[in-house]
Protein backbone atom coordinates (compact mmCIF):
# COMPACT_ATOMS: atom_id res chain seq x y z
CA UNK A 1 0.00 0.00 0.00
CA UNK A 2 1.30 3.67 -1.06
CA UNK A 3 2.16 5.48 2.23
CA UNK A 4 0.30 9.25 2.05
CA UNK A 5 1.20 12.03 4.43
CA UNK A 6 -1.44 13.26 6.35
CA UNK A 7 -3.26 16.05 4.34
CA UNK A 8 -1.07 16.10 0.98
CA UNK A 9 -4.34 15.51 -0.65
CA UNK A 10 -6.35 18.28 -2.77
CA UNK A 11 -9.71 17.43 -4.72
CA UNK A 12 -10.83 20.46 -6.64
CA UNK A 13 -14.73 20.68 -8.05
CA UNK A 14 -17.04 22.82 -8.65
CA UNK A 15 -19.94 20.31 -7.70
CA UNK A 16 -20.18 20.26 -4.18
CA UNK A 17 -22.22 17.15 -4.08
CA UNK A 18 -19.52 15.58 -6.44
CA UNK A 19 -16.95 17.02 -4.06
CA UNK A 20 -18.63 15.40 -1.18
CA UNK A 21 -18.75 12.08 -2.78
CA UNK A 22 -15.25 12.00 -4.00
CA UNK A 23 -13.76 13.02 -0.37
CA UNK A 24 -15.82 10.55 1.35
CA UNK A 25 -14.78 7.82 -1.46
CA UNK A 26 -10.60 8.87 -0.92
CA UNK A 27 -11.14 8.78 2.80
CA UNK A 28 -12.50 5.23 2.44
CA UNK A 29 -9.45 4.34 0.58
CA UNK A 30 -7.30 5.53 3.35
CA UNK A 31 -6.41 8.75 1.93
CA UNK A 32 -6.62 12.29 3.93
CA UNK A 33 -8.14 14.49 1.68
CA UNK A 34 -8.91 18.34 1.59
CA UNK A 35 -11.67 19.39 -0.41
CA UNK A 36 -11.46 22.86 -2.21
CA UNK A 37 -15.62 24.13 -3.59
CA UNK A 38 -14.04 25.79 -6.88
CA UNK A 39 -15.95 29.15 -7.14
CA UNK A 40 -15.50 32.55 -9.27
CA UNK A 41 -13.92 34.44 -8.11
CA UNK A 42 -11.25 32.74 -6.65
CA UNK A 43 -11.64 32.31 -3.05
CA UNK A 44 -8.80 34.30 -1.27
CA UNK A 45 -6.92 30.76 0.49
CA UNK A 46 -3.42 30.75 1.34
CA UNK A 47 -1.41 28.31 -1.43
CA UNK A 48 -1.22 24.80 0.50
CA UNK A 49 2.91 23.60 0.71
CA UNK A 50 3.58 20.13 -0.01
CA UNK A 51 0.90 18.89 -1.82
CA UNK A 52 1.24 15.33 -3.09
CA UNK A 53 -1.64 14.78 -5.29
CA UNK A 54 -4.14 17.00 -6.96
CA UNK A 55 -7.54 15.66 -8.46
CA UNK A 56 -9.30 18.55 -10.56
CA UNK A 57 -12.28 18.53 -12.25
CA UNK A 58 -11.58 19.40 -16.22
CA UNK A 59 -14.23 21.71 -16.29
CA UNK A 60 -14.47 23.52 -13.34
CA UNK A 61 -16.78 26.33 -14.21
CA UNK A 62 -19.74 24.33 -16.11
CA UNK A 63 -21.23 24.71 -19.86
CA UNK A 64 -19.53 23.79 -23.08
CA UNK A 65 -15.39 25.34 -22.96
CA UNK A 66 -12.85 24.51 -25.49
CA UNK A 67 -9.32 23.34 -24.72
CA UNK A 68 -8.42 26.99 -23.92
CA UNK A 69 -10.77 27.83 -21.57
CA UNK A 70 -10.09 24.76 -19.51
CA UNK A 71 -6.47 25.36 -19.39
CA UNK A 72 -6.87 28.45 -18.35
CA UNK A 73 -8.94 27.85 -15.72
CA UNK A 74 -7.04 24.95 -14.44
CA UNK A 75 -3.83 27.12 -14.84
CA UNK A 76 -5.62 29.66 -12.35
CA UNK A 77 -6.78 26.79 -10.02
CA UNK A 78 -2.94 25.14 -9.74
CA UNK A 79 -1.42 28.99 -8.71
CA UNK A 80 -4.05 29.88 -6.30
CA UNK A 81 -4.29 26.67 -4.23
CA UNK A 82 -0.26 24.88 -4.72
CA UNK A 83 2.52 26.64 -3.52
CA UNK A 84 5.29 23.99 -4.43
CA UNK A 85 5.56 20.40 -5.76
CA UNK A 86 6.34 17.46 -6.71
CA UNK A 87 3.13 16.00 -7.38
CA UNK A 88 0.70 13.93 -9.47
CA UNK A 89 -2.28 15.72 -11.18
CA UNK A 90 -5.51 13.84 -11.56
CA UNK A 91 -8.06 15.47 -13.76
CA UNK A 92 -11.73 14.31 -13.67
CA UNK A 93 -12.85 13.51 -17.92
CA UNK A 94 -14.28 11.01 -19.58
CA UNK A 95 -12.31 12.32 -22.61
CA UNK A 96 -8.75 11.16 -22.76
CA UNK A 97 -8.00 13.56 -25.43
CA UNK A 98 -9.36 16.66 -24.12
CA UNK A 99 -6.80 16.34 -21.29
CA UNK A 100 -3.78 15.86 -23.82
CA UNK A 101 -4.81 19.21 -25.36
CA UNK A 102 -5.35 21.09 -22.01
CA UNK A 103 -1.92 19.93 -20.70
CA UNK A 104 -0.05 20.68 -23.88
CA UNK A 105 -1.89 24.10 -23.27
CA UNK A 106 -0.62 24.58 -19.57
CA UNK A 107 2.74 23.92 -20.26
CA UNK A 108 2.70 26.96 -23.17
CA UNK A 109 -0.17 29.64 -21.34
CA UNK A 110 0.69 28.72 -17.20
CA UNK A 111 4.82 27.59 -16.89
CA UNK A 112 5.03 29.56 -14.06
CA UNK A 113 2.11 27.17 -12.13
CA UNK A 114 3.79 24.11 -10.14
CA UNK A 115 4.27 21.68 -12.66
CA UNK A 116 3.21 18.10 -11.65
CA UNK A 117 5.26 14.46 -11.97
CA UNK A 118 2.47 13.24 -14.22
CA UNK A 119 -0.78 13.56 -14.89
CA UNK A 120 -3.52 10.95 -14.92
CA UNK A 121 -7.32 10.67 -15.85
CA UNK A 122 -9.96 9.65 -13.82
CA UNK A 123 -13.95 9.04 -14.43
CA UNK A 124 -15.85 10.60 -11.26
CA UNK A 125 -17.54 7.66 -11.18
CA UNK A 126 -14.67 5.50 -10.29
CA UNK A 127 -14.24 7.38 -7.29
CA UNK A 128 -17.74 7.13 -5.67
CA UNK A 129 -17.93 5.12 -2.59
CA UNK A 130 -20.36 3.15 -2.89
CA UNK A 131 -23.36 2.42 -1.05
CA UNK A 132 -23.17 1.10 2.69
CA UNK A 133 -25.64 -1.17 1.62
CA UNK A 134 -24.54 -2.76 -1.86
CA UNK A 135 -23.82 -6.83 -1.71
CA UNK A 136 -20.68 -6.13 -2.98
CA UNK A 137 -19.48 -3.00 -0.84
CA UNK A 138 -16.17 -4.38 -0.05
CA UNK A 139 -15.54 -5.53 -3.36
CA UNK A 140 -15.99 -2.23 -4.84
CA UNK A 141 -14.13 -0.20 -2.01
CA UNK A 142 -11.40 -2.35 -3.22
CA UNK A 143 -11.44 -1.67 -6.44
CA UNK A 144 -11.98 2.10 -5.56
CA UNK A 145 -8.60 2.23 -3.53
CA UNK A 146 -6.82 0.08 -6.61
CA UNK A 147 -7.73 2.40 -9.16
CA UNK A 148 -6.26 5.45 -7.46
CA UNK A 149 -3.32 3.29 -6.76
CA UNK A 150 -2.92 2.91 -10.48
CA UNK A 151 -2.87 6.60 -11.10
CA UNK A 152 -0.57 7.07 -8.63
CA UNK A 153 2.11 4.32 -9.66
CA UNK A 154 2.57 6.49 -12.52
CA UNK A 155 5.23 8.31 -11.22
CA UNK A 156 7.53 5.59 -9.24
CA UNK A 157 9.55 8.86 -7.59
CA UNK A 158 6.43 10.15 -6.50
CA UNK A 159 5.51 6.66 -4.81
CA UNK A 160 9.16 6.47 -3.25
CA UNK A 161 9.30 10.00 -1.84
CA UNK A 162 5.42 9.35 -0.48
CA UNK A 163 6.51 6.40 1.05
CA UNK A 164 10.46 8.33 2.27
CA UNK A 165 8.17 11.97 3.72
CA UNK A 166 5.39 9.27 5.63
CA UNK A 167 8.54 7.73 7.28
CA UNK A 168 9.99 11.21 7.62
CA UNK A 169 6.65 12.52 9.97
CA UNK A 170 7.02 8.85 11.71
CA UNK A 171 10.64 9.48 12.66
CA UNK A 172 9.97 12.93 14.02
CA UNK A 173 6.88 11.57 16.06
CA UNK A 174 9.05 8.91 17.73
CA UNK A 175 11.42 11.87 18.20
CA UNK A 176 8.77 13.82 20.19
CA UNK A 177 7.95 10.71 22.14
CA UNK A 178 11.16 9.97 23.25
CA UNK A 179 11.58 13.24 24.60
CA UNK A 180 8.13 13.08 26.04
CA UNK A 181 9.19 10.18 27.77
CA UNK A 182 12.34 11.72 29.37
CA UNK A 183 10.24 14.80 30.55
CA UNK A 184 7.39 12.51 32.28
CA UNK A 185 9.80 10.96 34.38
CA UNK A 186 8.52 8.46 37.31
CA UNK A 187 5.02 10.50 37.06
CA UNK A 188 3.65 11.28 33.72
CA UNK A 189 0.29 12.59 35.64
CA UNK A 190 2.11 15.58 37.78
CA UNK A 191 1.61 17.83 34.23
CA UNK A 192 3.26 20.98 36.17
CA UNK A 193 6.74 18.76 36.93
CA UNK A 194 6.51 17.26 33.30
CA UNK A 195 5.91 20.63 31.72
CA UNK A 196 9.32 21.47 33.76
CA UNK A 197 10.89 19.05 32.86
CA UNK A 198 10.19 19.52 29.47
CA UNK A 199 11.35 23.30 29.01
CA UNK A 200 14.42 22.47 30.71
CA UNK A 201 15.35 19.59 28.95
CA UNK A 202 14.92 21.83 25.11
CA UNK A 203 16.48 24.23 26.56
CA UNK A 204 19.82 22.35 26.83
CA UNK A 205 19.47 20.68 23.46
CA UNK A 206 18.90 24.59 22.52
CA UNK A 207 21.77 25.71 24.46
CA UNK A 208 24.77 23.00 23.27
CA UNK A 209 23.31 22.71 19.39
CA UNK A 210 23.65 26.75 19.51
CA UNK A 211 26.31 27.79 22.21
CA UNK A 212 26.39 31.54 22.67
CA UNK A 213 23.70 32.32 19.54
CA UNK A 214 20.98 29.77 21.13
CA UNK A 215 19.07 32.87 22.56
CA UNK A 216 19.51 34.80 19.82
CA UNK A 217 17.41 32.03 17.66
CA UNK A 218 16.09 29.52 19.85
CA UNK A 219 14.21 28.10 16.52
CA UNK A 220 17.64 27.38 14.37
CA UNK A 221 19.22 26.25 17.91
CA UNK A 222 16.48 23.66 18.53
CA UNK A 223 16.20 22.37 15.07
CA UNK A 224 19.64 21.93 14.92
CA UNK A 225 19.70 20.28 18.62
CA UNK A 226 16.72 17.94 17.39
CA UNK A 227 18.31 16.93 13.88
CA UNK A 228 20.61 13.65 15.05
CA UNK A 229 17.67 12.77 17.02
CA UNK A 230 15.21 12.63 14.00
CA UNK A 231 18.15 11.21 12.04
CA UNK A 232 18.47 8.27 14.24
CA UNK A 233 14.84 7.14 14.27
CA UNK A 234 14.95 7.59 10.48
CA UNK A 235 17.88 5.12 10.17
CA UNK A 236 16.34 2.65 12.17
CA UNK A 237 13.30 2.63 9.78
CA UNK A 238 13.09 -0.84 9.06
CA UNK A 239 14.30 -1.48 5.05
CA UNK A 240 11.55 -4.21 4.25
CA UNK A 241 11.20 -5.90 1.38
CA UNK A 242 8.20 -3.28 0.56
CA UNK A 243 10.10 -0.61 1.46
CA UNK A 244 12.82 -1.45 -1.00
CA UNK A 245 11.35 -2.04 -3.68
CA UNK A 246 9.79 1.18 -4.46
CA UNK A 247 12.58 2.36 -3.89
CA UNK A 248 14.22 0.07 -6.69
CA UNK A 249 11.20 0.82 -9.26
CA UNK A 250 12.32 4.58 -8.68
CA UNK A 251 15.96 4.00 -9.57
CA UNK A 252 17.93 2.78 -12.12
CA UNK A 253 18.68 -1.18 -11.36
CA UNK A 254 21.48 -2.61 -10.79
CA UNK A 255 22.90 0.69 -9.68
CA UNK A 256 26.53 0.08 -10.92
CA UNK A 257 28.70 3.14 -10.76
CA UNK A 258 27.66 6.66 -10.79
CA UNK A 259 27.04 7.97 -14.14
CA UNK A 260 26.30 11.27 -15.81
CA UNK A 261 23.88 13.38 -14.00
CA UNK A 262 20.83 14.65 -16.45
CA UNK A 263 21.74 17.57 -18.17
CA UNK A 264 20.99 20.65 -16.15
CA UNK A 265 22.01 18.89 -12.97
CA UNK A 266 25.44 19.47 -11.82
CA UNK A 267 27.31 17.72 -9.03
CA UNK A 268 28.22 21.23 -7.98
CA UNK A 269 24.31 21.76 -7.60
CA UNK A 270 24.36 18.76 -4.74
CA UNK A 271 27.33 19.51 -3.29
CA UNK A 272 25.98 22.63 -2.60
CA UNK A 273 23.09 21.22 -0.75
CA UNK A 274 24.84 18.14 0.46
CA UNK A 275 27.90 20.35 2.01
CA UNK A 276 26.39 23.81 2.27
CA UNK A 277 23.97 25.90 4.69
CA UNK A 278 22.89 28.54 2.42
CA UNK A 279 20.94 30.28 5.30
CA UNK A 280 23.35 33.01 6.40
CA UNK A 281 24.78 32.50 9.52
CA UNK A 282 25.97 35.01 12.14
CA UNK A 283 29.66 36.18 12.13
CA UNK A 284 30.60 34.58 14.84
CA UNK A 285 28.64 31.03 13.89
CA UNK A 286 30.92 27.95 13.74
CA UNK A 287 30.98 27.44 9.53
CA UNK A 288 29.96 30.87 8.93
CA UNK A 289 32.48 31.55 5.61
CA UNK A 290 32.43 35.53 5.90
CA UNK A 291 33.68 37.90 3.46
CA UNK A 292 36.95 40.55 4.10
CA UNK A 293 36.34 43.63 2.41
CA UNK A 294 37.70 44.84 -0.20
CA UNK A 295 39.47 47.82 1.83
CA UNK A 296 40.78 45.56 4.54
CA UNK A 297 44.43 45.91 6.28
CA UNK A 298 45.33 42.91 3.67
CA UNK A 299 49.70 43.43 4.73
CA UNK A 300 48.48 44.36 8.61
CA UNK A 301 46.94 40.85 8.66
CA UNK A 302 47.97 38.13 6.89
CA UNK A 303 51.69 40.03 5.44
CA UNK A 304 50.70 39.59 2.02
CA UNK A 305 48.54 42.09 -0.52
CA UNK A 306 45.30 40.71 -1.54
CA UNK A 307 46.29 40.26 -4.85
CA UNK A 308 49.51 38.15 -3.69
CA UNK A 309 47.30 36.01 -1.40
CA UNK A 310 44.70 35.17 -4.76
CA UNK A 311 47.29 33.90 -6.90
CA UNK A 312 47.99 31.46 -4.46
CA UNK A 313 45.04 29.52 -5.85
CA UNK A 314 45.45 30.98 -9.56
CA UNK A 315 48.32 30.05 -12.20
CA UNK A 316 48.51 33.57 -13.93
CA UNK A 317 51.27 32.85 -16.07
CA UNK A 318 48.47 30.84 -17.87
CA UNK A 319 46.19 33.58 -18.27
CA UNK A 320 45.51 35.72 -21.05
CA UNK A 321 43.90 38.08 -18.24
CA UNK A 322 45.11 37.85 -15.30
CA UNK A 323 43.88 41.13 -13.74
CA UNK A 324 39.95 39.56 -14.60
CA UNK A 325 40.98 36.29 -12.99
CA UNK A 326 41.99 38.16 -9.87
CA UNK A 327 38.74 40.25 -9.64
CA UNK A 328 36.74 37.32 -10.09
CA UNK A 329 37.44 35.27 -6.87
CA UNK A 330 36.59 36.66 -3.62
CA UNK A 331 38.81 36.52 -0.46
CA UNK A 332 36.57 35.04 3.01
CA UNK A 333 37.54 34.33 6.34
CA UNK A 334 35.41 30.81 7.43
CA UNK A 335 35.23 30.05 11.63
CA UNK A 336 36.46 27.07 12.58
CA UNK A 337 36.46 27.16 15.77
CA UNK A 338 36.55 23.48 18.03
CA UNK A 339 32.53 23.10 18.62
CA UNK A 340 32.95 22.23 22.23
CA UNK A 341 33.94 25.98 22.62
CA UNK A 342 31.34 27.63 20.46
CA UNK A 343 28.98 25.70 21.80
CA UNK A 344 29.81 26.32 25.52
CA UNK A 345 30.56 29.88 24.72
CA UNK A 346 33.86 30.15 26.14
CA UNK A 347 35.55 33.45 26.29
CA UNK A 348 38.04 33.43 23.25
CA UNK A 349 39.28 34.74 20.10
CA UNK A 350 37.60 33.14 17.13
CA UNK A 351 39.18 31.01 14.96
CA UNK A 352 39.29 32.37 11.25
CA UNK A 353 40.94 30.53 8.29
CA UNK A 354 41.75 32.32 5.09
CA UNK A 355 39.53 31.20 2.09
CA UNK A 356 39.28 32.00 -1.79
CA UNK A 357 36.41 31.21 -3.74
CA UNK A 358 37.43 30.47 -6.98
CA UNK A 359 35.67 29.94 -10.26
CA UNK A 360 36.01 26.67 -11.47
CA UNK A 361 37.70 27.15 -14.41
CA UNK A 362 40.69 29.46 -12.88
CA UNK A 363 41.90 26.77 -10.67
CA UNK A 364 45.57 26.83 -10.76
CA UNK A 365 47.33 24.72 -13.57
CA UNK A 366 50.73 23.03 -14.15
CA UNK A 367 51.33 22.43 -18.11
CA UNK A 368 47.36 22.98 -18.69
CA UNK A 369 46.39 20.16 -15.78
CA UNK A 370 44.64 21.25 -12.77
CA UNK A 371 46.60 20.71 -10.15
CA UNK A 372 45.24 18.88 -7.00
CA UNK A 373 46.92 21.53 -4.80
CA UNK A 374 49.31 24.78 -4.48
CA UNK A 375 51.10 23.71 -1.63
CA UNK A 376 50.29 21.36 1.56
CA UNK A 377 48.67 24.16 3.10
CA UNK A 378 45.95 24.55 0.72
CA UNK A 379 42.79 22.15 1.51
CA UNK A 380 40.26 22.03 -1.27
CA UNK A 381 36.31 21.45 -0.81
CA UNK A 382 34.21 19.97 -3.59
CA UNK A 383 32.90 22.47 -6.25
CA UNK A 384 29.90 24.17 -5.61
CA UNK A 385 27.45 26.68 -7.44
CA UNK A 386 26.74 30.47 -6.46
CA UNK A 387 24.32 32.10 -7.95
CA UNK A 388 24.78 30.96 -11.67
CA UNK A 389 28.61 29.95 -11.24
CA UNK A 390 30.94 26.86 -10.15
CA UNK A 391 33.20 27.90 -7.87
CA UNK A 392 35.82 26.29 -5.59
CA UNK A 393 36.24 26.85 -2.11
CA UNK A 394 40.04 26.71 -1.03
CA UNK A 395 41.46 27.09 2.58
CA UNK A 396 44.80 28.35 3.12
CA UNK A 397 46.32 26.64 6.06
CA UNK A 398 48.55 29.12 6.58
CA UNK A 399 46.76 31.93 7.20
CA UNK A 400 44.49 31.51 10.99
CA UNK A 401 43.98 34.15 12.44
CA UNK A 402 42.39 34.72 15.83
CA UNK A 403 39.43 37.68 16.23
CA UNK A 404 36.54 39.22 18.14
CA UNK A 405 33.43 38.99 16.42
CA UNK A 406 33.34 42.10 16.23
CA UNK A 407 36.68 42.80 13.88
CA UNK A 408 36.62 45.44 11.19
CA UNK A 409 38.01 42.57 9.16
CA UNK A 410 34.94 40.54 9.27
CA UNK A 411 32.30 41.68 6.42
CA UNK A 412 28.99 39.96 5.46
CA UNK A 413 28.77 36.28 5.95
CA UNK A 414 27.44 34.39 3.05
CA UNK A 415 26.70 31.02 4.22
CA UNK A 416 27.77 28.02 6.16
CA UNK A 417 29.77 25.43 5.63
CA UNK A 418 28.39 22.57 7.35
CA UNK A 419 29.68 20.04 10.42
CA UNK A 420 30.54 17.33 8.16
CA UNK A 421 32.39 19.31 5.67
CA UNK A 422 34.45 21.84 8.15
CA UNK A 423 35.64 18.57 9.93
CA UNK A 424 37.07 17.20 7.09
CA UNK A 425 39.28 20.46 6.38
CA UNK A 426 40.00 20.46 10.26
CA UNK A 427 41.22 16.79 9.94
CA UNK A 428 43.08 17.61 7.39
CA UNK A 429 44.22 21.44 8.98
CA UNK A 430 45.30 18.48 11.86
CA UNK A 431 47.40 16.72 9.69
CA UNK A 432 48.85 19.69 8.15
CA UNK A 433 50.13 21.28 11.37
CA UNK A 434 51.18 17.69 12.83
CA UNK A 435 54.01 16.93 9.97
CA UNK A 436 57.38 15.76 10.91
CA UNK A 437 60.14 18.03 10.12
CA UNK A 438 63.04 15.56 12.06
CA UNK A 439 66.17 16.81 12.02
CA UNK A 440 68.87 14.35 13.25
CA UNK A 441 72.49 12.87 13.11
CA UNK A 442 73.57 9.37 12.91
């Protein structure tokens, strides 16, 4: 059976009574529903976020419409009530054809609307539930839930990620419960010791997930506190036979080896996601990759001009324009500080390492091959894309410097690099700092 999230549902009619009977026929099959009366004008509803599935009526305003009309319509319908996808649209016809023509039409008259997985068609009457008093009730509630299964098995993603974002809201209820469980203690029933139990135990999660900031943003500090929790009920979701295979009907199979990513899709585009907190952070945040401005005390601070630090990472006897290379990368400072300080907020200096992000293709060569480094102090992070452009991320081991928060030096941050990431480059800052130089006589 197809696992739906609670309320990812949206049937769309103008027919109430049709309306009625379809919601009562998709809660029979097990599926929470929310039913939206189509009227003109539009009714002023806040777009719903998540939606899985959307069943719309093809003609949603009555009378005789040509393929136009109805896309239009159904083009308004989509914007008002969907604020985001993925998801699987189910139009009501008994014409087959009429719906190939009003989806060509979306696509060319509504690309901005959310644009679904797939799209399906659907007789109302297939959806009815039947009567409670039919010989064959179960038969046909059967049949009900199997038809709707068929639409949806038309996208096997879209059945995989149902089945991955139903686990998801499973995981984060056991979450709650365990820490509902720690906060009753030997009496669940004494509510006013639970309740302080409860506040003090999220606010030490809060307070060691977000050290000094976690009363500046008690949200970001919780979320962050509660995140290996959630993770560890979601990798002890039991990997069933069920479970995996939609999960191999939504892949390629056998796996194999990686290959090329479709086109559009970049591994820079992941990476980004994958290594990246593109919410900025605070100055002072551990990750937070902050920019030095342009005007900085460049000699004052590291010994070195900014342009002398940049060609660290750059081979400009290469370059046919040099000077352009240069103004292209941008010079950041990124805190790594240990995260048992930041998040006990010790009194300190923060750790800053010199950083140049570097577009991709101005990487520093030897005899037209990129070379994997400029010297042992330079650690390089996997590519990643800002704004429109792959760019490189390289720290310079030999330039830490230790500052207030508050420094001059310090401009806007842009984003974070995250935990799993920055202690990589500290492993390897580790190794950098830890290599023998012996010196000795035999």
């Amino acid at each position: 059976m197809i696992m739906f999230p609670s309320a990812k549902v949206l049937a769309i009619d103008d027919d109430e009574n049709d309306l009625n009977n379809i919601r009562d026929g998709l809660h029979a099959a097990g599926i929470a529903c929310v039913p939206i009366h189509f009227t003109l004008p539009l009714p002023d509803l806040a777009p719903a976020q998540g939606v899985r599935i959307v069943f719309l009526d093809l003609n949603l305003v009555g009378g005789h419409r040509n393929a136009a009309e109805l896309a239009d319509i159904a083009g308004q319908a989509l914007k008002r009530y969907l604020a985001t996808g993925p998801y699987l649209l189910v139009f009501w016809s008994v014409q087959a054809a009429d719906v190939d023509e009003v989806v060509r039409l979306l696509k060319v008259r509504h690309a901005d609307a959310p644009a679904p997985l797939a799209v399906g068609v659907m007789d109302k009457a297939e959806l009815r539930l039947p009567e409670q008093t039919a010989e064959d009730y179960d038969t046909r509630l059967d049949a009900l839930k199997q038809r709707i299964l068929r639409e949806v098995a038309k996208s096997p993603q879209l059945v995989a990620l149902l089945h991955w974002e139903a686990k998801l809201a499973e995981s984060a209820g056991k979450a709650f419960g365990e820490l509902s469980t720690l906060a009753a203690g030997a009496n669940p029933w004494d509510f006013d010791s639970v309740e302080g139990r409860f506040r003090t135990i999220l606010g030490k999660i809060a307070r060691e997930s977000g050290g000094v900031h976690a009363d500046d943003n008690r949200a970001k500090a919780m979320q962050r506190g509660l995140a290996p929790l959630l993770d560890d009920f979601m990798g002890a979701i039991p990997t069933d036979e069920g479970y995996n295979s939609v999960w191999k009907a939504a892949t390629p199979e056998p796996l194999g080896p990686c290959g090329q990513l479709p086109e559009g899709v970049s591994s820079a585009q992941l990476n980004t996601r994958y290594l990246y907190d593109l919410i900025v952070p605070l100055k002072d945040e551990r990750g937070a990759l902050v920019e030095i401005p342009e005007d900085a005390a460049w000699e004052a601070h590291f010994g070195y001009g900014r342009e002398q630090l940049v060609s660290l990472s750059l081979n400009l006897e290469e370059m046919t324009d040099a000077q352009g290379a240069l103004s292209r990368c941008r010079c950041f400072l990124l805190e790594c500080s240990t995260a048992c300080d930041y998040a006990q907020g010790n009194e300190r200096l923060l750790r800053y390492v010199f950083c140049t992000l570097v577009p991709s293709g101005k990487l520093k060569t030897k005899k037209g091959k990129r070379v994997k480094e400029c010297h042992q102090g330079i650690y390089r992070f996997p590519i990643l894309k800002i704004g429109d452009e792959d760019v490189i991320l390289e720290a310079n081991f030999r330039h830490v410097l230790g500052l207030p928060s508050g420094h001059a030096i310090l401009g806007t941050p842009l984003l974070r690099v995250r935990p799993q990431a920055l202690d990589a480059m500290l492993q390897q800052y580790a190794h950098h700092t830890s290599r023998l130089g012996l010196l000795s006589f035999h």
